[in-house]
C-alpha atoms as a PDB file:
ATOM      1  CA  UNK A   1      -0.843  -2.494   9.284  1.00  0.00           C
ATOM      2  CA  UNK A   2      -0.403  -1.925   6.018  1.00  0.00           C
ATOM      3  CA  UNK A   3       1.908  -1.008   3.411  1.00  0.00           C
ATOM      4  CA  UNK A   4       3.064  -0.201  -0.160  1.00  0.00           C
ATOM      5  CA  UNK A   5       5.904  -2.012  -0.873  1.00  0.00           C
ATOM      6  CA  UNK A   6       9.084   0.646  -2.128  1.00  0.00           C
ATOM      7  CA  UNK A   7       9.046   0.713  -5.978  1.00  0.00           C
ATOM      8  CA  UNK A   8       5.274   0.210  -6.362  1.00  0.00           C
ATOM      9  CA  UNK A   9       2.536   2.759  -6.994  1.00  0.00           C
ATOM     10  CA  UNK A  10      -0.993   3.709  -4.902  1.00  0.00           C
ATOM     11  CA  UNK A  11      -3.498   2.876  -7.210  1.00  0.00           C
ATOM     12  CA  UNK A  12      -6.685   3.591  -6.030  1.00  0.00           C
ATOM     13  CA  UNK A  13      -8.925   2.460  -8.481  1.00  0.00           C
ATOM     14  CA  UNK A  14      -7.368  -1.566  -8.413  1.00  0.00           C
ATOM     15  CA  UNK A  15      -7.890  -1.303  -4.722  1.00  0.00           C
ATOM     16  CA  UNK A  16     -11.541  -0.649  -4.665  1.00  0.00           C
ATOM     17  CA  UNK A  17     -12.038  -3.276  -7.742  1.00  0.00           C
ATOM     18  CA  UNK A  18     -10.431  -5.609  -5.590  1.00  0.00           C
ATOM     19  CA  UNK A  19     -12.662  -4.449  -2.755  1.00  0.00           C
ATOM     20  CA  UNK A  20     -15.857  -4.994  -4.962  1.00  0.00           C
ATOM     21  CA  UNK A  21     -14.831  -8.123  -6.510  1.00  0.00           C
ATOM     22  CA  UNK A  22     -14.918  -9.488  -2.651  1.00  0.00           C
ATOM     23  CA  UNK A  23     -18.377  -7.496  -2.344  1.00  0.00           C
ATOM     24  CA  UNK A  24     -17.141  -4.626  -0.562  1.00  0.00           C
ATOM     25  CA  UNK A  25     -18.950  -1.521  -1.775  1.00  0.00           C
ATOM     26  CA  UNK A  26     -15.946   0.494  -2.798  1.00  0.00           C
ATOM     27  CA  UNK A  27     -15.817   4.097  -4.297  1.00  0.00           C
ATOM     28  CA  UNK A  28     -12.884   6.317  -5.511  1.00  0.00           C
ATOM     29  CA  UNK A  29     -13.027   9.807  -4.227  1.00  0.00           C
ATOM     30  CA  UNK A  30      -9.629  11.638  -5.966  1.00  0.00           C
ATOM     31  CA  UNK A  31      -6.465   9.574  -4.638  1.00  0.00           C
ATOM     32  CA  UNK A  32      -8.520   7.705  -1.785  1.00  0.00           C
ATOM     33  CA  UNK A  33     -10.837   4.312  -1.702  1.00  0.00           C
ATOM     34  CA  UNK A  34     -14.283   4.952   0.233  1.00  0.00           C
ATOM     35  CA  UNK A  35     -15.696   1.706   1.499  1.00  0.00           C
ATOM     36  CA  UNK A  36     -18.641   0.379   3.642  1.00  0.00           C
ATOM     37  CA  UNK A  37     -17.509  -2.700   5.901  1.00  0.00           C
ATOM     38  CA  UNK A  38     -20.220  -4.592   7.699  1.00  0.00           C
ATOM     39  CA  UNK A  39     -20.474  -4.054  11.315  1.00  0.00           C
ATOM     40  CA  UNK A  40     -19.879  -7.292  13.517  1.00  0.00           C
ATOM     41  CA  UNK A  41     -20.801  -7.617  17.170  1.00  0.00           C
ATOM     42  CA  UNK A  42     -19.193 -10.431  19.193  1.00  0.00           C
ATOM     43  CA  UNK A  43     -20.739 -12.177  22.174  1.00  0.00           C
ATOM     44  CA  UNK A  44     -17.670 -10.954  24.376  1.00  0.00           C
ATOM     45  CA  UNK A  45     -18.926 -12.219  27.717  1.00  0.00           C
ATOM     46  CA  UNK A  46     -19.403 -15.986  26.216  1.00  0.00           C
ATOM     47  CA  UNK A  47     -15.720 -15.360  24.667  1.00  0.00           C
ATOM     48  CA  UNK A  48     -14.200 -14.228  28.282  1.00  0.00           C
ATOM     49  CA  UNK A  49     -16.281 -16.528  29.850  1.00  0.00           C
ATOM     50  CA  UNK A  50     -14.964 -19.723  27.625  1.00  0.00           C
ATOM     51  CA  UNK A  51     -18.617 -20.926  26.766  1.00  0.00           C
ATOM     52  CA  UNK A  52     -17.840 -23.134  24.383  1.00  0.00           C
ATOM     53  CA  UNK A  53     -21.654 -23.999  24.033  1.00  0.00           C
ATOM     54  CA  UNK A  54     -22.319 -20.116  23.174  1.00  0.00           C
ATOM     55  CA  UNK A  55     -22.760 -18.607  19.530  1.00  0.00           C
ATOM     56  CA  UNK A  56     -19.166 -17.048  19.055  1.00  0.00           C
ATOM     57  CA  UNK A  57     -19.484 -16.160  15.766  1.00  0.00           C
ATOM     58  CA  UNK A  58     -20.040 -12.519  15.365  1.00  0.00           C
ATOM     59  CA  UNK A  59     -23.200 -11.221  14.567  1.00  0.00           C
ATOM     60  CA  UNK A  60     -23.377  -8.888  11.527  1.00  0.00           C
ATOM     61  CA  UNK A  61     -25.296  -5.178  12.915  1.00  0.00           C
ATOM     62  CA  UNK A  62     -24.732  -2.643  10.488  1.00  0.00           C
ATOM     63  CA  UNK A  63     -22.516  -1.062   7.968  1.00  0.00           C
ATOM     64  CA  UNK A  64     -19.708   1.607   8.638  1.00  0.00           C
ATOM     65  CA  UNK A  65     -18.465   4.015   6.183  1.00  0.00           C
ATOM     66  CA  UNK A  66     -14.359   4.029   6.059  1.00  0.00           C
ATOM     67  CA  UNK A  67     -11.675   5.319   3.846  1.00  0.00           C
ATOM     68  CA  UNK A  68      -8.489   3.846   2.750  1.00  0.00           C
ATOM     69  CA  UNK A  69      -5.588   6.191   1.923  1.00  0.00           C
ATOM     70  CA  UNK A  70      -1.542   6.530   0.663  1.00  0.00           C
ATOM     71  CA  UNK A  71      -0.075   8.431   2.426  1.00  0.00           C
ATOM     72  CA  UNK A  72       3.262   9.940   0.652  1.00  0.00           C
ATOM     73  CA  UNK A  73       6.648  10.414   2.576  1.00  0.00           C
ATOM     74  CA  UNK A  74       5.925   7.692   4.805  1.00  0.00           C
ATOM     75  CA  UNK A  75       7.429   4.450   4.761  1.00  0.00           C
ATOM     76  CA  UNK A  76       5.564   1.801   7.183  1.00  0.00           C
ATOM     77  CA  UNK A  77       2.083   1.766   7.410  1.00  0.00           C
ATOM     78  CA  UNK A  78       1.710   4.138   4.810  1.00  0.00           C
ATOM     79  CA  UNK A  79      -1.643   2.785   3.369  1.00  0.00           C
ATOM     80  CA  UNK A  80      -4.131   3.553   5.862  1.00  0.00           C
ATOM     81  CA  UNK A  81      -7.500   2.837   6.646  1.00  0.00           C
ATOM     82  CA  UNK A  82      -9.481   5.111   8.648  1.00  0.00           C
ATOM     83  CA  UNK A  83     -12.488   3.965  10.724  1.00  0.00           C
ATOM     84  CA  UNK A  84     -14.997   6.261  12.185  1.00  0.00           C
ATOM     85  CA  UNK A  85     -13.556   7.380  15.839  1.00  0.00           C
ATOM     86  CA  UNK A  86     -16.736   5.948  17.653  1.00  0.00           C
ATOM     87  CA  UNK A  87     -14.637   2.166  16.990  1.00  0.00           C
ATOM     88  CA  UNK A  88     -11.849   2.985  18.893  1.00  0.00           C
ATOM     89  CA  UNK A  89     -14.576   3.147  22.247  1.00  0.00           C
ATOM     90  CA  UNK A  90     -16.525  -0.081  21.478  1.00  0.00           C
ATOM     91  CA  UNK A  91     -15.075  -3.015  21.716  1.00  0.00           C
ATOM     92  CA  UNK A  92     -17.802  -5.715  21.088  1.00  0.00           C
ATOM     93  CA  UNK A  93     -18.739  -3.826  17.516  1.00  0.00           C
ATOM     94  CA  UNK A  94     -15.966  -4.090  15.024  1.00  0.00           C
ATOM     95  CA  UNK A  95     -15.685  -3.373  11.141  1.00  0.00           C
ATOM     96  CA  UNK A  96     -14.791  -6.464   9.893  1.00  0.00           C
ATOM     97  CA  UNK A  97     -12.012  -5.836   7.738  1.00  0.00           C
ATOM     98  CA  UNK A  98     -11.070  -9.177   6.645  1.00  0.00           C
ATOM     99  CA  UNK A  99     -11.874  -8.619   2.798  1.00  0.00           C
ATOM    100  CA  UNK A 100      -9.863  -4.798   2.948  1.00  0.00           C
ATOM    101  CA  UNK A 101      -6.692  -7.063   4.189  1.00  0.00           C
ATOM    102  CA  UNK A 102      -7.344  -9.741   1.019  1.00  0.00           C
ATOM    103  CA  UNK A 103      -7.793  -7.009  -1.422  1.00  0.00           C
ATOM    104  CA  UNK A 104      -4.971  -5.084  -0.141  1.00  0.00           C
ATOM    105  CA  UNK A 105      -2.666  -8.107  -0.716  1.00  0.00           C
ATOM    106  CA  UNK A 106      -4.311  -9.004  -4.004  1.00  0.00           C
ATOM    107  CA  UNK A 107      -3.065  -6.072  -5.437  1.00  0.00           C
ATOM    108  CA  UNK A 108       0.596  -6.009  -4.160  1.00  0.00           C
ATOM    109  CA  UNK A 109       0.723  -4.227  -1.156  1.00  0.00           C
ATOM    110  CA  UNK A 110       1.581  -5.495   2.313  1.00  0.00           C
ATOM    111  CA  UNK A 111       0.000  -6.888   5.139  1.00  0.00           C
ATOM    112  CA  UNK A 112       1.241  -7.368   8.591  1.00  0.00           C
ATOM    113  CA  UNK A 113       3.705  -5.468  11.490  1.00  0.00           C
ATOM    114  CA  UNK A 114       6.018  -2.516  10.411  1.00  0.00           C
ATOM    115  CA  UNK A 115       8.656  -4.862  11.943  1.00  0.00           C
ATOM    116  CA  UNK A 116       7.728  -7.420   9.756  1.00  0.00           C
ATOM    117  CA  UNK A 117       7.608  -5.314   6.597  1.00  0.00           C
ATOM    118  CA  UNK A 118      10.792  -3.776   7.989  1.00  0.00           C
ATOM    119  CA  UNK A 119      12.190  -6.937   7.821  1.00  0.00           C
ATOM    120  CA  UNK A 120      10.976  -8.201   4.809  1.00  0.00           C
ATOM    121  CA  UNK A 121      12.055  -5.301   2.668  1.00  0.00           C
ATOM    122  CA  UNK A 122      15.320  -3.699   3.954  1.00  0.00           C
ATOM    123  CA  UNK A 123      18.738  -5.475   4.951  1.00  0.00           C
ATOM    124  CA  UNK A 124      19.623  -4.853   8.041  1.00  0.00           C
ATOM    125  CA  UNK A 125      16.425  -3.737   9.909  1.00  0.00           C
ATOM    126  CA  UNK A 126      16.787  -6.376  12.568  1.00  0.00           C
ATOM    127  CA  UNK A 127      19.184  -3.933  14.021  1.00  0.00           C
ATOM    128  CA  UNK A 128      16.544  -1.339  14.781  1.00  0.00           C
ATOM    129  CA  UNK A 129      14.265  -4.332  16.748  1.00  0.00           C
ATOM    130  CA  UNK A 130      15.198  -3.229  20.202  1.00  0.00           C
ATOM    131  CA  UNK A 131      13.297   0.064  19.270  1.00  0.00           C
ATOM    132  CA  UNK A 132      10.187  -1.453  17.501  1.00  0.00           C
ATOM    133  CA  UNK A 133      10.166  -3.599  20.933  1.00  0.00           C
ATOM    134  CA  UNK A 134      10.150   0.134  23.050  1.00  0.00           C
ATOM    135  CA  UNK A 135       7.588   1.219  20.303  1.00  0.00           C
ATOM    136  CA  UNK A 136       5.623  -1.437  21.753  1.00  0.00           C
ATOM    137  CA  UNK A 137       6.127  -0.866  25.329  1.00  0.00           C
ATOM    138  CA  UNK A 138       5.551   2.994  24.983  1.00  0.00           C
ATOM    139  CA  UNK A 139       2.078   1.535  23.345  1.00  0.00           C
ATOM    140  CA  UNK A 140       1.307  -0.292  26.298  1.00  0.00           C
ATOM    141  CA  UNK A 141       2.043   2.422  28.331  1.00  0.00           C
ATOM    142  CA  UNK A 142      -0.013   4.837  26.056  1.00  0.00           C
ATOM    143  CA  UNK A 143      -3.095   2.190  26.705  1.00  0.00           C
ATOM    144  CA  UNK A 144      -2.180   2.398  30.560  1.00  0.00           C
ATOM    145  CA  UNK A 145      -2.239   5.987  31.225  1.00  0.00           C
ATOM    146  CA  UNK A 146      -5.442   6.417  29.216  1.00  0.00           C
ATOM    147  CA  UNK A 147      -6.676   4.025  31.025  1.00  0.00           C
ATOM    148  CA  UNK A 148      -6.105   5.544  33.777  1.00  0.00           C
ATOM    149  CA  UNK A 149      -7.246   8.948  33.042  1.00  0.00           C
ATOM    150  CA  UNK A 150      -3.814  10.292  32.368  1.00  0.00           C
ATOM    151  CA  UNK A 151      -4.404  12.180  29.009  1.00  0.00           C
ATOM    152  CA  UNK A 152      -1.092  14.806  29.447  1.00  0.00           C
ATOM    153  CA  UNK A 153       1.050  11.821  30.661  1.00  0.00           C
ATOM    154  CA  UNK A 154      -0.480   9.633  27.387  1.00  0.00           C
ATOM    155  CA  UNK A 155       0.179  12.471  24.748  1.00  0.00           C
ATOM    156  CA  UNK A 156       4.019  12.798  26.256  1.00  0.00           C
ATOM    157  CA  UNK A 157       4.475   8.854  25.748  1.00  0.00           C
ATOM    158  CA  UNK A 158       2.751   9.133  22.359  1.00  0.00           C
ATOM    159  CA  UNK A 159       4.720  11.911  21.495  1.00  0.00           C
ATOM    160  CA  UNK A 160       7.933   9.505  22.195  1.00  0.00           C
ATOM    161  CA  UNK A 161       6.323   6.810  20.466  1.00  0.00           C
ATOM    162  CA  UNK A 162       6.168   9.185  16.997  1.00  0.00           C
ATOM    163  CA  UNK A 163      10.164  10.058  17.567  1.00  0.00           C
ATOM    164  CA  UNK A 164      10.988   6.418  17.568  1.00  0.00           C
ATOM    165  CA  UNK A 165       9.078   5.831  15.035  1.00  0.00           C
ATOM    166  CA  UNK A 166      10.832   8.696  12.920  1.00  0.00           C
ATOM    167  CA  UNK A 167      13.848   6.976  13.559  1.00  0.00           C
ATOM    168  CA  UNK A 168      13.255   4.293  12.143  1.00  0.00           C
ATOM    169  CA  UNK A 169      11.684   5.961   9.700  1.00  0.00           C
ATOM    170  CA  UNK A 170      14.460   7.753   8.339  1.00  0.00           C
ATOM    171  CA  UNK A 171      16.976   5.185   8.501  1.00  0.00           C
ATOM    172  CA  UNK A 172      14.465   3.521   5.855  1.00  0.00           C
ATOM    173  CA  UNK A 173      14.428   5.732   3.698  1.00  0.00           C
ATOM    174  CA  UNK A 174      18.081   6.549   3.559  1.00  0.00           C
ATOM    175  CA  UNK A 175      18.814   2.875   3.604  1.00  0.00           C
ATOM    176  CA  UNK A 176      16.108   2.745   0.299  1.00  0.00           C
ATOM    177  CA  UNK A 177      17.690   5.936  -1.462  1.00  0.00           C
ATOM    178  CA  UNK A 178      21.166   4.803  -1.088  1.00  0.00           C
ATOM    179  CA  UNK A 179      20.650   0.991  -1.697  1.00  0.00           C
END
């Protein structure tokens, strides 16, 4: 989601004064930004319903605590921000993470799909589409057999998922060290 462009540098301390500066509380703890989004809970039910006369706009309920990290070696997606696990369960409460993505892309860094970053930054990567597109499947299926209760058959996809992604992965970075 996103990403530090090849030839820049993970600066920590711009991030979280970009953070501030759009009134996220932002803190540096060593090479990683510690930040504390506002909670937002959406009516879901007048969303799937289509109630157009409902309130959609999302309530604010609390604050989370997150971090936001480089991570070295790693090509796409390589700044990361981690939520608290308990997010990944509820799907009416969200962070709302819509100042993290501004001050990530104030600074420099990248925003968006690794295909899209693929795209944008190496020659060539349109030829590895046909594997971000079973990336994507092998995601749906992970969501499917989880789903479903299927937690061995789920780690076997995922661990699929992370060889594709290596792929790609490496052909980046050779394409980067020898172009």
């Amino acid at each position: 989601m996103y990403h530090l462009p090849p030839g820049m540098i993970w600066d920590a301390v711009t991030v979280a004064t970009a953070l501030r500066e759009r009134g996220v509380k932002a803190s540096i703890e060593g090479d990683r930004v510690r930040l504390t989004l506002p909670v937002q809970r959406w009516n879901i039910d007048a969303i799937l319903d289509g109630d157009c006369g409902a309130d959609l706009a999302p309530e604010i309920v609390g604050e989370s605590i997150a971090t936001l990290s480089f991570v070295p070696n790693v090509i796409l997606s390589n700044v990361v921000l981690k939520l608290p696990e308990s997010f990944l369960l509820d799907l009416e409460c969200v962070p709302r993470i819509t100042e993290v993505t501004d001050a990530i892309l104030s600074c420099g860094y990248a925003s968006g799909s690794d295909r899209e970053f693929a795209d944008q930054h190496w020659k060539g990567s349109t030829d590895m589409h046909p594997i971000f597109d079973e990336i994507d499947n092998l995601q749906i299926a992970i969501e499917q057999a989880v789903a479903e209760h299927r937690y061995e058959d789920a780690r076997a996809i995922l661990d699929s998922r992370q060889s594709l992604r290596q792929s790609i992965e490496d052909v980046l970075r050779e394409s980067f060290t020898s172009g």
